[in-house]
PDB file of N, CA and C in Angstrom:
ATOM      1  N   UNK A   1       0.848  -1.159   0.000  1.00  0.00           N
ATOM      2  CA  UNK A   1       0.000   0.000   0.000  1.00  0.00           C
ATOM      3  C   UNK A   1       0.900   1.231   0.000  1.00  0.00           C
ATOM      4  N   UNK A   2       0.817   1.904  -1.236  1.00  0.00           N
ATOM      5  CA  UNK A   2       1.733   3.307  -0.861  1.00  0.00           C
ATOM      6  C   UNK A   2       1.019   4.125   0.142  1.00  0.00           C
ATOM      7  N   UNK A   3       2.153   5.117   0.290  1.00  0.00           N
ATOM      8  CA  UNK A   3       2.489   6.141   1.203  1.00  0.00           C
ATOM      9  C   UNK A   3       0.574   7.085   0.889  1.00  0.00           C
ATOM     10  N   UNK A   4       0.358   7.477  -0.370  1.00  0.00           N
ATOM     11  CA  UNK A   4      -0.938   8.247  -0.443  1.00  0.00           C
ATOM     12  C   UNK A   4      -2.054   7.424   0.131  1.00  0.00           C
ATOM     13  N   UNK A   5      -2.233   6.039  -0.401  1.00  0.00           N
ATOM     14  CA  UNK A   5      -3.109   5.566  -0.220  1.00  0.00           C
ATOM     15  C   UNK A   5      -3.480   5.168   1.288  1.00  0.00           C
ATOM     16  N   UNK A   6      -2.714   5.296   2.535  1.00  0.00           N
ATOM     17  CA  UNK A   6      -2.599   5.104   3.771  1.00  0.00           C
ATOM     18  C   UNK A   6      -2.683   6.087   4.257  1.00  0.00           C
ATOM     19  N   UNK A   7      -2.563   7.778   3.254  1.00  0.00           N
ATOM     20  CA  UNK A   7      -2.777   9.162   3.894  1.00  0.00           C
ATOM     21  C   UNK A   7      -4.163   9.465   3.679  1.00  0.00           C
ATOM     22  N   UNK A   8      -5.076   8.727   2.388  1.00  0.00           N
ATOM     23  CA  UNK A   8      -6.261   8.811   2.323  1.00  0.00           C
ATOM     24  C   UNK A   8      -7.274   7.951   3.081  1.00  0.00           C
ATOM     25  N   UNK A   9      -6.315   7.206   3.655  1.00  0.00           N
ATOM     26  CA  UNK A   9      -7.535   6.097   4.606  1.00  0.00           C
ATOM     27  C   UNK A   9      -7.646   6.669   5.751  1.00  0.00           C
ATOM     28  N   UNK A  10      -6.444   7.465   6.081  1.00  0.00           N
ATOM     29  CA  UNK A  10      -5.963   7.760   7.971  1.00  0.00           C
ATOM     30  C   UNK A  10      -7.197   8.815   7.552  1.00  0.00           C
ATOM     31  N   UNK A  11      -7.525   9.807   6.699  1.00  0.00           N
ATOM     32  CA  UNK A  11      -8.098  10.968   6.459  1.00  0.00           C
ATOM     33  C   UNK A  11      -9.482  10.311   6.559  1.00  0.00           C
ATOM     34  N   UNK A  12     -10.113   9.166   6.095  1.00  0.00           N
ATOM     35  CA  UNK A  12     -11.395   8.932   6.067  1.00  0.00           C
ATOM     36  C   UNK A  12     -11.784   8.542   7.142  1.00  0.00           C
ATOM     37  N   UNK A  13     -10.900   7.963   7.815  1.00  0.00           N
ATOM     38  CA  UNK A  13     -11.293   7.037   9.274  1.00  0.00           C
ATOM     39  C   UNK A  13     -11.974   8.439  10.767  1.00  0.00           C
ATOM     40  N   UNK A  14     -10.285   9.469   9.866  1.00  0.00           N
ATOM     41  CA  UNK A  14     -10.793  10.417  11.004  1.00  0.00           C
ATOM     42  C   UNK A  14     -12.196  11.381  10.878  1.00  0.00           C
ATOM     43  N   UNK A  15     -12.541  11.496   9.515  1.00  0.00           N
ATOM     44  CA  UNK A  15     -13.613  12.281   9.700  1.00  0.00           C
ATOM     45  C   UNK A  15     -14.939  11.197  10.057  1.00  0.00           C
ATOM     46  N   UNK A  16     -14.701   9.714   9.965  1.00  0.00           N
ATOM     47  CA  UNK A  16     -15.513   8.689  10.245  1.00  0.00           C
ATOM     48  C   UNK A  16     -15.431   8.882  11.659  1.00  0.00           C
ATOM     49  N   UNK A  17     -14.447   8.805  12.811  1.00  0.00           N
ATOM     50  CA  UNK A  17     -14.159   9.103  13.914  1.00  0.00           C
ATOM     51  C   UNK A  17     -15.154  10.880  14.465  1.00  0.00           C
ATOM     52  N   UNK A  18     -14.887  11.534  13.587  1.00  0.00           N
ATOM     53  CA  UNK A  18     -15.312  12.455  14.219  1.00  0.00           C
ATOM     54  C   UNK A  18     -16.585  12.450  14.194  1.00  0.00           C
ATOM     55  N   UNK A  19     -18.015  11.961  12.532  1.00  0.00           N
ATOM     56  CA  UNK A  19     -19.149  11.966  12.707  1.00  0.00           C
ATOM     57  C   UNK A  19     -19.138  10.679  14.163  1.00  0.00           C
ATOM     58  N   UNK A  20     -19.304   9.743  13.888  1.00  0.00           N
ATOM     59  CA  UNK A  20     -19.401   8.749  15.525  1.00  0.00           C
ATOM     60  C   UNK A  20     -19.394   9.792  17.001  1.00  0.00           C
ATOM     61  N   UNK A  21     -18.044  10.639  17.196  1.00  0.00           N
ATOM     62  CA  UNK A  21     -18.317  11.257  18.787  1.00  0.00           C
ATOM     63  C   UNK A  21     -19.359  12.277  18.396  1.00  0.00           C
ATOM     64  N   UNK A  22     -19.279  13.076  16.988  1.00  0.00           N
ATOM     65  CA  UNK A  22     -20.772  14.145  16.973  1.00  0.00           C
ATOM     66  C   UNK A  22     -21.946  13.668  17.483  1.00  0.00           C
ATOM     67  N   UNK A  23     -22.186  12.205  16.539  1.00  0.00           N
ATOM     68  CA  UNK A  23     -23.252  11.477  17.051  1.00  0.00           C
ATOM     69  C   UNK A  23     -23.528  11.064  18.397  1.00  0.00           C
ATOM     70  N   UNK A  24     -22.288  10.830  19.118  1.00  0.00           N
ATOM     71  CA  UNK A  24     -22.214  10.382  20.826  1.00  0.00           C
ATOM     72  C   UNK A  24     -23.043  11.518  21.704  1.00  0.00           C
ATOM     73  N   UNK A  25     -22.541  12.876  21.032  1.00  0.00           N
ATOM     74  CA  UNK A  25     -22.519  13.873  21.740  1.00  0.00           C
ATOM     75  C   UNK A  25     -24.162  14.547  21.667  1.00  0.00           C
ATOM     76  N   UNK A  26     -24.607  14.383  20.418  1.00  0.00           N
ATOM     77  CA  UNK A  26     -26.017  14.179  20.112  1.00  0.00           C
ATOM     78  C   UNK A  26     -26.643  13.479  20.675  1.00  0.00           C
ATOM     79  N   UNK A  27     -26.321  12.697  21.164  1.00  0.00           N
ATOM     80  CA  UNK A  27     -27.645  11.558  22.025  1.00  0.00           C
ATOM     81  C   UNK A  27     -27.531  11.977  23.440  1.00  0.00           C
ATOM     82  N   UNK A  28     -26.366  12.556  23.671  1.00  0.00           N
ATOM     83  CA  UNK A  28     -26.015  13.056  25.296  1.00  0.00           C
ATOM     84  C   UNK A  28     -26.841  13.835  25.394  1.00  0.00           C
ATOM     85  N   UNK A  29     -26.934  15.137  24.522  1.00  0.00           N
ATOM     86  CA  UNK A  29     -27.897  16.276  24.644  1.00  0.00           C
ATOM     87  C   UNK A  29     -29.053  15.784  24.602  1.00  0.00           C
ATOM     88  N   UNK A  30     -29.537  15.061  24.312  1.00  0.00           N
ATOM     89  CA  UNK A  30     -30.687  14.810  23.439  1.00  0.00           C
ATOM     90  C   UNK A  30     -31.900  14.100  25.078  1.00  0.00           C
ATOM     91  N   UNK A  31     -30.836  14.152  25.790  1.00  0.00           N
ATOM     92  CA  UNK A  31     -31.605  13.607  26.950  1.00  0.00           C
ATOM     93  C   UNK A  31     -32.061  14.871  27.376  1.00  0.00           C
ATOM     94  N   UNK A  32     -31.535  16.201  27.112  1.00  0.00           N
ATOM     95  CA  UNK A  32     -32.218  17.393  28.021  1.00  0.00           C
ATOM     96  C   UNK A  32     -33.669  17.942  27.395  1.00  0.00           C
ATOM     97  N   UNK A  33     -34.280  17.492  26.151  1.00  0.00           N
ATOM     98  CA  UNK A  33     -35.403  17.745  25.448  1.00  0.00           C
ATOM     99  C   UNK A  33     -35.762  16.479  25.605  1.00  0.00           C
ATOM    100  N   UNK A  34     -36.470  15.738  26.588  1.00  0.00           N
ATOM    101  CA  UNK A  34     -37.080  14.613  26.026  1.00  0.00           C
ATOM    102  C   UNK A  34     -38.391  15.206  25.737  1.00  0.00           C
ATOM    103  N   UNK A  35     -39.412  14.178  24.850  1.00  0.00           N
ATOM    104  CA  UNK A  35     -40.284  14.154  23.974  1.00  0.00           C
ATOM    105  C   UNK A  35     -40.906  12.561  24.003  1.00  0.00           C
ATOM    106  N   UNK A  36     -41.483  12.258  25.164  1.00  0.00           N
ATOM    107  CA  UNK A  36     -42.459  11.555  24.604  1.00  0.00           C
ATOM    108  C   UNK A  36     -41.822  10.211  25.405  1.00  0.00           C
ATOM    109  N   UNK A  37     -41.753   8.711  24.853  1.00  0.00           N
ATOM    110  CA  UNK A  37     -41.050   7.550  25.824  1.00  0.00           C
ATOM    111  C   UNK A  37     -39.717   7.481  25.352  1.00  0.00           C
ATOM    112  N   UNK A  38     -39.348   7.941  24.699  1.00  0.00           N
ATOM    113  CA  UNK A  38     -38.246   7.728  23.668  1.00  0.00           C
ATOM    114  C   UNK A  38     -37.754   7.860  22.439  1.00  0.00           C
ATOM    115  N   UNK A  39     -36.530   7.651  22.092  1.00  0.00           N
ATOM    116  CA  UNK A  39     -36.323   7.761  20.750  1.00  0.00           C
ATOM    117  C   UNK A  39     -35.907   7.132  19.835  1.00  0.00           C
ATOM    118  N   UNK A  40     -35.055   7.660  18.760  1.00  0.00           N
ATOM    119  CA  UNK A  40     -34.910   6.617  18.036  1.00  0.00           C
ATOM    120  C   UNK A  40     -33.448   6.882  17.515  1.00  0.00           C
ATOM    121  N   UNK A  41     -32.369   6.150  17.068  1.00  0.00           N
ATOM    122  CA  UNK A  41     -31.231   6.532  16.930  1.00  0.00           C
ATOM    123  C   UNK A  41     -30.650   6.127  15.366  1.00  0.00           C
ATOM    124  N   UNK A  42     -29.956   6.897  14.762  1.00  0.00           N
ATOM    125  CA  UNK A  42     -30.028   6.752  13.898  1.00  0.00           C
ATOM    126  C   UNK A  42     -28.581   7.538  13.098  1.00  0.00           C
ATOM    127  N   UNK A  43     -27.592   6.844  12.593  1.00  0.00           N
ATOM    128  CA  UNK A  43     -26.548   7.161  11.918  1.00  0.00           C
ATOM    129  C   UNK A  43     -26.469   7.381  10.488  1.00  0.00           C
ATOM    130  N   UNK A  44     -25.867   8.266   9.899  1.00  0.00           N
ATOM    131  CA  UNK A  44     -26.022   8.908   8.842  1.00  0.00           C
ATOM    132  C   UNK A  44     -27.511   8.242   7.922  1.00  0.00           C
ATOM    133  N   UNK A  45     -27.380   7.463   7.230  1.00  0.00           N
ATOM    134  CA  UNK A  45     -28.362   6.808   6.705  1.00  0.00           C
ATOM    135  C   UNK A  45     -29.543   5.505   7.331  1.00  0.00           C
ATOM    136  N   UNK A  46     -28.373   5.373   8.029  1.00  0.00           N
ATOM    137  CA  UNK A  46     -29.284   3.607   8.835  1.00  0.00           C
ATOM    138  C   UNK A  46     -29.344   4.040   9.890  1.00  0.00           C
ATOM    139  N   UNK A  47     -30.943   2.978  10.357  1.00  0.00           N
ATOM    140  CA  UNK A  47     -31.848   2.975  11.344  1.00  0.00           C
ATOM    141  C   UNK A  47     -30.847   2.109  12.417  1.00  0.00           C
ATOM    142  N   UNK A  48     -30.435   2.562  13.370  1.00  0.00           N
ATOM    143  CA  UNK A  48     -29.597   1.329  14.715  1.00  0.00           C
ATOM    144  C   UNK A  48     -30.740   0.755  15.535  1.00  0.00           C
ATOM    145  N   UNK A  49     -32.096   1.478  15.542  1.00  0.00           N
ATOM    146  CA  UNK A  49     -32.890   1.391  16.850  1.00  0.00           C
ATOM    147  C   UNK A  49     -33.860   2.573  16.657  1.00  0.00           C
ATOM    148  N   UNK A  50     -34.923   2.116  16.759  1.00  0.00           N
ATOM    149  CA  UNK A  50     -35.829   3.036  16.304  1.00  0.00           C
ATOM    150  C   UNK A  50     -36.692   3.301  17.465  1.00  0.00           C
ATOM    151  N   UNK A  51     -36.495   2.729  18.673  1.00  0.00           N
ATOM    152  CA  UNK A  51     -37.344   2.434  20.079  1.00  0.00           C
ATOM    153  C   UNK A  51     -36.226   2.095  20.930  1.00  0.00           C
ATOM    154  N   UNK A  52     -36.136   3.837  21.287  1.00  0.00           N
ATOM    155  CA  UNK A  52     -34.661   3.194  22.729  1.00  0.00           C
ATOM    156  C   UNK A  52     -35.378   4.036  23.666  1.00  0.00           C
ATOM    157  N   UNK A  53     -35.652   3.625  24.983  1.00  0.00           N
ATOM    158  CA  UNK A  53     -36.300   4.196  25.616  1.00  0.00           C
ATOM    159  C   UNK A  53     -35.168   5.661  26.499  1.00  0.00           C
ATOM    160  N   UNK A  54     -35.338   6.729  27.513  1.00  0.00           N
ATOM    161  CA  UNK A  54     -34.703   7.644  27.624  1.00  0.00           C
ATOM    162  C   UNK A  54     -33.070   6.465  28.410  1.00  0.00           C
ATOM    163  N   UNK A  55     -33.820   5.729  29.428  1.00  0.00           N
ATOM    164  CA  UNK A  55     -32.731   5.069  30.551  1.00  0.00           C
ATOM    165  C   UNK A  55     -31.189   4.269  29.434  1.00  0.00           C
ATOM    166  N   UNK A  56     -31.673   4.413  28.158  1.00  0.00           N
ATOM    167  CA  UNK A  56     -30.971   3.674  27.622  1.00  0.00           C
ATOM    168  C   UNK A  56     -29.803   4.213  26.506  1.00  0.00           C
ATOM    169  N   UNK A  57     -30.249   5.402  26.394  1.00  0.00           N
ATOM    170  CA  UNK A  57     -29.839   6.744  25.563  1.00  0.00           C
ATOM    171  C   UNK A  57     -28.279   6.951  25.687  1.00  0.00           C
ATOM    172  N   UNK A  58     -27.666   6.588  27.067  1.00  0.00           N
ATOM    173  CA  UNK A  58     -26.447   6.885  27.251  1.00  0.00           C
ATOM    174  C   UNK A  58     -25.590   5.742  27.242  1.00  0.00           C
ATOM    175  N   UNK A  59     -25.910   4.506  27.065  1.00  0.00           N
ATOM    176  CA  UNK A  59     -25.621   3.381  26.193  1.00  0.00           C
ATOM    177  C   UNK A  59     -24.837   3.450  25.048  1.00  0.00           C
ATOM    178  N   UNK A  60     -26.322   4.161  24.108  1.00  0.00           N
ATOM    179  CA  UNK A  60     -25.709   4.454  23.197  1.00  0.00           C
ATOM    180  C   UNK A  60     -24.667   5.519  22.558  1.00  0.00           C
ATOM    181  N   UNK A  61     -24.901   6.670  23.293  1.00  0.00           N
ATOM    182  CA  UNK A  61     -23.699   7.797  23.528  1.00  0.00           C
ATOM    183  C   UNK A  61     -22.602   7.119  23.458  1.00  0.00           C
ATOM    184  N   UNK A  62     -22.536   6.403  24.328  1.00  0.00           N
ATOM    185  CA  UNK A  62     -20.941   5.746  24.939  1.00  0.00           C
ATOM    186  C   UNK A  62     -20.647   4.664  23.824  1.00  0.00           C
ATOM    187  N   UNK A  63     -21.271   4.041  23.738  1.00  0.00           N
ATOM    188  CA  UNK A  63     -21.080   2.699  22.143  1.00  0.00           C
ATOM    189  C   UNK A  63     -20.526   3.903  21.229  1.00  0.00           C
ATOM    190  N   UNK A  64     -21.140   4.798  20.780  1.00  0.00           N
ATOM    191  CA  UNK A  64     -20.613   6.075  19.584  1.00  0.00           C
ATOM    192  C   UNK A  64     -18.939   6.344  19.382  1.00  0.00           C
ATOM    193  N   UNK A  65     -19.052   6.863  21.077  1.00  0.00           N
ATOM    194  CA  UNK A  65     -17.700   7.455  21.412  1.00  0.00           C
ATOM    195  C   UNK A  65     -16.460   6.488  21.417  1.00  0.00           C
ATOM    196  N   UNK A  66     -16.979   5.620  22.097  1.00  0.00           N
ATOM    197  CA  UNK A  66     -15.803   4.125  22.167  1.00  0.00           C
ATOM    198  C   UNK A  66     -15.806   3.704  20.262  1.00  0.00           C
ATOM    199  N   UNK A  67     -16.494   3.634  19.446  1.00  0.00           N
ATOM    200  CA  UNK A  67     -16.708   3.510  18.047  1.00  0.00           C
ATOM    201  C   UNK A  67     -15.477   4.958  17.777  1.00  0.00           C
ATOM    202  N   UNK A  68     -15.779   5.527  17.957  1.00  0.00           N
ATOM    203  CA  UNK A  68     -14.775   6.986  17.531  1.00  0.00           C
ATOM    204  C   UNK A  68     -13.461   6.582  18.246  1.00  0.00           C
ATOM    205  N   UNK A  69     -13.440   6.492  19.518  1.00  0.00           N
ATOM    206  CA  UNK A  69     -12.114   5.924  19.965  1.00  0.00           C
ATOM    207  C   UNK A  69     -11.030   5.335  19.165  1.00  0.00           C
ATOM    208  N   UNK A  70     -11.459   4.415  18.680  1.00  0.00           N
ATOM    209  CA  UNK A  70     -11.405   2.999  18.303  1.00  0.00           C
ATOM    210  C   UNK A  70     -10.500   3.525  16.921  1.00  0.00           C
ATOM    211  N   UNK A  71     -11.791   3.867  16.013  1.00  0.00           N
ATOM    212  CA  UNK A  71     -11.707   4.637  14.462  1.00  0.00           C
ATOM    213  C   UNK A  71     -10.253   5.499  14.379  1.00  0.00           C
ATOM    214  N   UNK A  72      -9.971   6.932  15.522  1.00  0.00           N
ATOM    215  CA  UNK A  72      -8.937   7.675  15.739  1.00  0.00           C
ATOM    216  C   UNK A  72      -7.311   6.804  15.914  1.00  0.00           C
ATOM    217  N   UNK A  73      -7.663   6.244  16.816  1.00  0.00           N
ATOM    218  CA  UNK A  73      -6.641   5.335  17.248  1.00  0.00           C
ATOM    219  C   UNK A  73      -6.056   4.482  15.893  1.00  0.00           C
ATOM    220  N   UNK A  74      -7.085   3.745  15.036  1.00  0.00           N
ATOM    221  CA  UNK A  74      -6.636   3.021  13.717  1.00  0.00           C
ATOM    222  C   UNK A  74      -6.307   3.757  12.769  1.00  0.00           C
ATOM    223  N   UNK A  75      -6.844   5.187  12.582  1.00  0.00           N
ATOM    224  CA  UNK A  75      -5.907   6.175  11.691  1.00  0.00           C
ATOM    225  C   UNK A  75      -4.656   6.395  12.419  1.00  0.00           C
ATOM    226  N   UNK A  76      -4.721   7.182  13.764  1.00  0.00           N
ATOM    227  CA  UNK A  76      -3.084   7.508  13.987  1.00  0.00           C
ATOM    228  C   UNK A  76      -2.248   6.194  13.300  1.00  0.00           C
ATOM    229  N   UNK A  77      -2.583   4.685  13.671  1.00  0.00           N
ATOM    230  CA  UNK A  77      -1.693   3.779  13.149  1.00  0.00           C
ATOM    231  C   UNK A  77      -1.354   4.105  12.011  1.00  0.00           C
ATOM    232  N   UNK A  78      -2.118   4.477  11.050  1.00  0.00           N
ATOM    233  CA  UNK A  78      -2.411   4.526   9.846  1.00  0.00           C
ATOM    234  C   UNK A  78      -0.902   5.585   9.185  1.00  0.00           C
ATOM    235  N   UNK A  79      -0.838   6.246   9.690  1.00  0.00           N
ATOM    236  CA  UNK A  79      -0.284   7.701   9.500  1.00  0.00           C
ATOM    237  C   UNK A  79       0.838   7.096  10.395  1.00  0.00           C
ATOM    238  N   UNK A  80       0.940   6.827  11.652  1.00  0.00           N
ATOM    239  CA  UNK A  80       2.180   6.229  11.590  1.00  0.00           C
ATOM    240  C   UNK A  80       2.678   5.679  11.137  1.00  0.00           C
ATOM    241  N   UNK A  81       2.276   4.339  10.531  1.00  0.00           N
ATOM    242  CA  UNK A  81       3.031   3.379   9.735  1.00  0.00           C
ATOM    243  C   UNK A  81       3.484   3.730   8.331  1.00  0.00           C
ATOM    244  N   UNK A  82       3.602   5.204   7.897  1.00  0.00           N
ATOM    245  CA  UNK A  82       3.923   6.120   6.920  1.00  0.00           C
ATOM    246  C   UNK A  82       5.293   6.031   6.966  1.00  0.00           C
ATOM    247  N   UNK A  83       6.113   5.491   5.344  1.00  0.00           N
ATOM    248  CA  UNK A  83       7.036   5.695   5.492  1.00  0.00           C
ATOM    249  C   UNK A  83       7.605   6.525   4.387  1.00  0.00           C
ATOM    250  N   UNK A  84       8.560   7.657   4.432  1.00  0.00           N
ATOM    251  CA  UNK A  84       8.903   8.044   3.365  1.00  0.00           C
ATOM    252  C   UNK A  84      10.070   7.292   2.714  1.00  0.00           C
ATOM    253  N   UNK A  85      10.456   6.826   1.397  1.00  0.00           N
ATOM    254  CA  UNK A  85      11.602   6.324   1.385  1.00  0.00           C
ATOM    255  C   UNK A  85      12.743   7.557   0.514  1.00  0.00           C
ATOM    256  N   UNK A  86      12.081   8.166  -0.067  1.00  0.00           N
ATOM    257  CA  UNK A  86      13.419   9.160  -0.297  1.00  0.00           C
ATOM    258  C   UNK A  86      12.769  10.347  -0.468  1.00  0.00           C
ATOM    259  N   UNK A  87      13.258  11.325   0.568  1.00  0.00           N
ATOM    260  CA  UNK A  87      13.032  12.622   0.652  1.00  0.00           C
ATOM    261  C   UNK A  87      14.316  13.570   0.493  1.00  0.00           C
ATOM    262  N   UNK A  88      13.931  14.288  -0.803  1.00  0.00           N
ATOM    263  CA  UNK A  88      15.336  15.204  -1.318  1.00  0.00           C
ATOM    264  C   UNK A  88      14.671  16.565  -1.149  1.00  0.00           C
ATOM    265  N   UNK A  89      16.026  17.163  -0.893  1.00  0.00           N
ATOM    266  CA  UNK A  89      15.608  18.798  -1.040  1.00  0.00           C
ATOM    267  C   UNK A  89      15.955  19.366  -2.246  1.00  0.00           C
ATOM    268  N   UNK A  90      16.028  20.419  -2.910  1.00  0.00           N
ATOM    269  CA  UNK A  90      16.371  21.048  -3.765  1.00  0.00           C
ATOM    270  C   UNK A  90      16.701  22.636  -3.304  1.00  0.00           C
ATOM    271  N   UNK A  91      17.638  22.638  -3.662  1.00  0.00           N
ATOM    272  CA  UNK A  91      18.492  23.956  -3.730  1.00  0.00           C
ATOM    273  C   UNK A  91      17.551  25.191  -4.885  1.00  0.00           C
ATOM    274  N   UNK A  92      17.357  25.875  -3.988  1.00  0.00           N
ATOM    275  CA  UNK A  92      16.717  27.178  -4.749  1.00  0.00           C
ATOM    276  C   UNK A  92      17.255  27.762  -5.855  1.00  0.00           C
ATOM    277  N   UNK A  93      17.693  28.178  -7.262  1.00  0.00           N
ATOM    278  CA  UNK A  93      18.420  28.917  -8.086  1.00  0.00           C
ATOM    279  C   UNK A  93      17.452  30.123  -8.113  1.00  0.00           C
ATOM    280  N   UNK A  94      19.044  31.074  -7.913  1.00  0.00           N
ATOM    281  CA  UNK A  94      18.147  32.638  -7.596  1.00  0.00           C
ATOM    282  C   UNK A  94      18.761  32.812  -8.869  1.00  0.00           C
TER     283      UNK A  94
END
């Protein structure tokens, strides 16, 4: 796997990492408006749970965040395991 193709994965994982804690952080709030028995949770396109009652809400917060954890942590690898093999400079001509 070259060097780009491991700079474009570390890049997808993290903005994958970052929607997951948005989403964590969304269900946290989401306990200060309740509405009714409950709700329903739901990531970019797909349904996770469509009937989570309030007691259970921070469950799922925390599943999100540990999911983002997780995601961040496998990009840094990602980007660490970056290697350059030849990096030259070039001399300026004025």
């Amino acid at each position: 796997m070259t060097a780009a193709q491991k700079g474009m994965i570390a890049i997808g994982l993290t903005i994958l990492s970052g929607l997951f804690a948005l989403k964590g952080l969304s269900l946290s709030q989401s306990l200060d408006d309740r509405d009714g028995a409950g709700t329903g949770v739901y990531f970019l396109f797909f349904e996770i749970n469509d009937r989570v009652s309030w007691g259970n809400v921070m469950g799922y917060a925390y599943g999100f965040w540990t999911a983002s954890l997780i995601l961040f942590i496998t990009a840094s690898l990602f980007v660490k395991s970056i290697r350059v093999k030849k990096l030259t400079l070039h001399e300026r001509k004025s």
